[in-house]
Protein backbone atom coordinates (compact mmCIF):
# COMPACT_ATOMS: atom_id res chain seq x y z
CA UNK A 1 -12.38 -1.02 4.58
CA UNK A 2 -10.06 0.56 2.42
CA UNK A 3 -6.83 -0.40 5.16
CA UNK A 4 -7.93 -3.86 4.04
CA UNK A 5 -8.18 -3.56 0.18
CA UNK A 6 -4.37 -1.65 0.76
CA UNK A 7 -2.85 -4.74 2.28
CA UNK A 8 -4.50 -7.44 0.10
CA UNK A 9 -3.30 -5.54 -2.43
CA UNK A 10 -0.94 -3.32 -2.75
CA UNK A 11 2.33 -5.96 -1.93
CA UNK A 12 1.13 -8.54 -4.50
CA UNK A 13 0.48 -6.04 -6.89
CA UNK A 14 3.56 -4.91 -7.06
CA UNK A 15 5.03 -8.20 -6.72
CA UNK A 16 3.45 -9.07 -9.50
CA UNK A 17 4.30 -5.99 -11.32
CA UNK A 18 8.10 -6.42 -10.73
CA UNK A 19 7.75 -10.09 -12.07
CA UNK A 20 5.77 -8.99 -15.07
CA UNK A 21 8.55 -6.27 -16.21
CA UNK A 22 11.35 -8.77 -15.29
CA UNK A 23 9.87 -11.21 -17.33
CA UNK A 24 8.69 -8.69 -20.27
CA UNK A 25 12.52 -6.38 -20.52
CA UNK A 26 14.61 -8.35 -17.81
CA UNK A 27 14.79 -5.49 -15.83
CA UNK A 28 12.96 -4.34 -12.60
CA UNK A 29 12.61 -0.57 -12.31
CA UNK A 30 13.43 0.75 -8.86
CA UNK A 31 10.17 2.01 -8.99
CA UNK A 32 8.36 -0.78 -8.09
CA UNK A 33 11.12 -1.29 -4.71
CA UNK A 34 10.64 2.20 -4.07
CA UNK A 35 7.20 1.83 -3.87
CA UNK A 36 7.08 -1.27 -1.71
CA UNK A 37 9.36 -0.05 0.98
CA UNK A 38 7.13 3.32 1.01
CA UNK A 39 3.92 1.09 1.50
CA UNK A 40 5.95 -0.60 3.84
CA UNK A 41 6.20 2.52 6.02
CA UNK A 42 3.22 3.99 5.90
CA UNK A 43 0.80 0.79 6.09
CA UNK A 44 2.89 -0.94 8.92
CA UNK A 45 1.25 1.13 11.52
CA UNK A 46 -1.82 0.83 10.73
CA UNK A 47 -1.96 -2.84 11.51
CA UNK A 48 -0.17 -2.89 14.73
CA UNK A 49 3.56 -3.10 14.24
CA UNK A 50 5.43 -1.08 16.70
CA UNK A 51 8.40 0.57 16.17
CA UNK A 52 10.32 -1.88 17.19
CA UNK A 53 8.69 -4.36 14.64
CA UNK A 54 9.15 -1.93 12.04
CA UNK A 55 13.02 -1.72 13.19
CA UNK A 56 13.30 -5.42 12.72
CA UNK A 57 11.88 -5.67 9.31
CA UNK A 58 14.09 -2.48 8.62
CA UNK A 59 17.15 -4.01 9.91
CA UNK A 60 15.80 -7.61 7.76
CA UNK A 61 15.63 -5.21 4.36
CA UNK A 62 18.69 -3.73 4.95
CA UNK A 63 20.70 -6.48 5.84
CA UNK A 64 19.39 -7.98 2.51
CA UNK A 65 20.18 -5.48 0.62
CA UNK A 66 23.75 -5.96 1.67
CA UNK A 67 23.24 -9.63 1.02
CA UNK A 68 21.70 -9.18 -2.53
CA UNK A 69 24.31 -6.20 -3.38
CA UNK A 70 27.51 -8.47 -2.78
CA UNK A 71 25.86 -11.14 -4.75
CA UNK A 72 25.25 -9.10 -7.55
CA UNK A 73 28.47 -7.61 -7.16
CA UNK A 74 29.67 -11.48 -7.80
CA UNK A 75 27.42 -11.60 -10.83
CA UNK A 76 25.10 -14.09 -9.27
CA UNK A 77 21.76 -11.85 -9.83
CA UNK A 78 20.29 -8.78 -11.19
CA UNK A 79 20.70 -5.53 -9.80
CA UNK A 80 16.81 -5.12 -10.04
CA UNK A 81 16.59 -9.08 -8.62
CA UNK A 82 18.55 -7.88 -5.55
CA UNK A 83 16.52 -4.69 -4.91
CA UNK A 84 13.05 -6.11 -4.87
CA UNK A 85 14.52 -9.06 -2.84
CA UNK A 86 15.21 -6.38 0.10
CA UNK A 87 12.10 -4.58 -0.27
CA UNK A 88 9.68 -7.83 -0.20
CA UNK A 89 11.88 -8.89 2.74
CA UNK A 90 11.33 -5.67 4.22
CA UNK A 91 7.46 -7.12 4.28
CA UNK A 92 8.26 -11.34 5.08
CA UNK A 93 9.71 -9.36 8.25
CA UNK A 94 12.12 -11.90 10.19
CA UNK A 95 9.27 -14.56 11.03
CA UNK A 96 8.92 -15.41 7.18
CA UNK A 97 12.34 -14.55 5.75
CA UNK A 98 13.17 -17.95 5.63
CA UNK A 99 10.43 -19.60 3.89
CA UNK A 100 10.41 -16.44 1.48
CA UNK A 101 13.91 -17.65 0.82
CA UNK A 102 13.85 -21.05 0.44
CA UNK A 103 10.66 -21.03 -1.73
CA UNK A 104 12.21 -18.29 -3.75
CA UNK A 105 15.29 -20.78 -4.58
CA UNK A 106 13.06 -23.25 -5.56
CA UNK A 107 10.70 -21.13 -7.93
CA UNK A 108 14.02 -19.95 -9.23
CA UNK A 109 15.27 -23.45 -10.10
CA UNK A 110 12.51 -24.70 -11.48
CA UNK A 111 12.22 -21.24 -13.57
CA UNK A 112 15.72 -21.86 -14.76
CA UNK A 113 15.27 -25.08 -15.72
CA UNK A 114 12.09 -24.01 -17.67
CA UNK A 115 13.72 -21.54 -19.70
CA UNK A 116 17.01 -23.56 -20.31
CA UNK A 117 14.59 -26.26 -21.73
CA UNK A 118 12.83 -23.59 -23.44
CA UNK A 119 16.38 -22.37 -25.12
CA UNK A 120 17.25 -25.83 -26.57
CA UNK A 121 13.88 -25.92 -29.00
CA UNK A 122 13.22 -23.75 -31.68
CA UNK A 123 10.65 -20.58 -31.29
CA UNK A 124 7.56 -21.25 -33.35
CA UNK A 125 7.86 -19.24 -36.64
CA UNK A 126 4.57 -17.42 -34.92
CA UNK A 127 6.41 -16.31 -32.00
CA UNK A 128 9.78 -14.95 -33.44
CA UNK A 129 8.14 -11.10 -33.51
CA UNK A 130 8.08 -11.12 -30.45
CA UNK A 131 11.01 -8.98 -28.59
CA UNK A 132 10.45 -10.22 -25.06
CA UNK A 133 10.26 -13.73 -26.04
CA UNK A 134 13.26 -13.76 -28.20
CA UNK A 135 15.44 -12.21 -25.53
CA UNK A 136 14.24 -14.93 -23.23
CA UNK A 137 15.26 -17.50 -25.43
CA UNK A 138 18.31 -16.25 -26.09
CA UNK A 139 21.68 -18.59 -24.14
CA UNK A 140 23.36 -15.56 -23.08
CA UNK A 141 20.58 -13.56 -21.27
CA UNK A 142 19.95 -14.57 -17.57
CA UNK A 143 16.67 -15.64 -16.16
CA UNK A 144 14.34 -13.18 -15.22
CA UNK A 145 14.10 -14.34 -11.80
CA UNK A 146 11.81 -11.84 -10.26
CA UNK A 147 8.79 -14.19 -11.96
CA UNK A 148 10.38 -16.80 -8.92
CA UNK A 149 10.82 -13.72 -6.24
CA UNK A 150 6.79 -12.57 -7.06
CA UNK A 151 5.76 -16.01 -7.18
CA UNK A 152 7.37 -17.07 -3.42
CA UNK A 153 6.31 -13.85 -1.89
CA UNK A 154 2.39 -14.70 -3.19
CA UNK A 155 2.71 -18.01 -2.15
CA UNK A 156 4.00 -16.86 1.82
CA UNK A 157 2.35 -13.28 1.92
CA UNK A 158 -1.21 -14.49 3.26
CA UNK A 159 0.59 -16.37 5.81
CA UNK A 160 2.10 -13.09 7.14
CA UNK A 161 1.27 -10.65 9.78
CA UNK A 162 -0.07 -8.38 7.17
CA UNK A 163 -2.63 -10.68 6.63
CA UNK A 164 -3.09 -12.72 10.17
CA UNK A 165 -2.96 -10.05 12.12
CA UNK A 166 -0.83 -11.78 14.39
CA UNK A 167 2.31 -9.54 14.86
């Protein structure tokens, strides 16, 4: 019973935690990945995967961790994005990576698009207090796109083995 309340929760949780901060200080404390990837490891066990399913998720987080590093290396995202891109990956597993991906990249683009429209209109008067909504609306602060990482991996994470059963 509790195993069960543990893996309907504790991955969108955090998801939603690391979207929350991203959107709130546009940062993602390594916290949050650090926690994911040790949930990871100690619930993957417990609902079948073998080590050589937790060695291909492994390999998965890893290998987009390089992925996410370069591109933040290039600028492209957040050193935060990039980190809780690996560890939710490290979950998605290789059977979901892709759709994780691809939903992700749409999320992202329709987040951007939001908050560039957003940037070219005025704050209310009521809403210029407000720290975390001023630094969104600023032109020279990225997007906060964790809010489009959280959202894909709630929108594929029931679809997983985590939640099938079907490893």
């Amino acid at each position: 019973m509790i195993l069960d309340w543990l893996l309907l929760l504790v991955f969108p949780a955090l998801m939603a935690l690391a979207g929350a901060y991203d959107l709130l200080t546009m940062t993602i404390p390594n916290k949050i990945s650090l926690a994911l990837v040790g949930a990871f490891l100690c619930l993957a066990p417990f609902v079948g995967f073998g080590w050589e399913a937790i060695g291909f998720h492994a390999a998965l987080g890893v290998a987009m961790l390089a992925v996410t590093i370069a591109m933040f290396a290039m600028g492209w995202i957040g050193g935060g994005d990039a980190k809780i891109f690996a560890a939710a990956s490290l979950w998605m597993g290789p059977a979901h990576i892709l759709e994780f991906t691809l939903i992700a990249a749409v999320c992202g683009g329709i987040l951007t698009l939001a908050i560039l429209s957003l940037r070219n209109v005025p704050l209310p008067a009521g809403l210029t207090g407000q720290a975390w909504l001023k630094r969104l609306h600023q032109a020279d602060k990225g997007v906060p796109y964790g809010i489009a990482l959280c959202a894909a991996a709630l929108i594929v994470y029931p679809e997983t083995a985590w939640l099938t059963g079907l490893n």
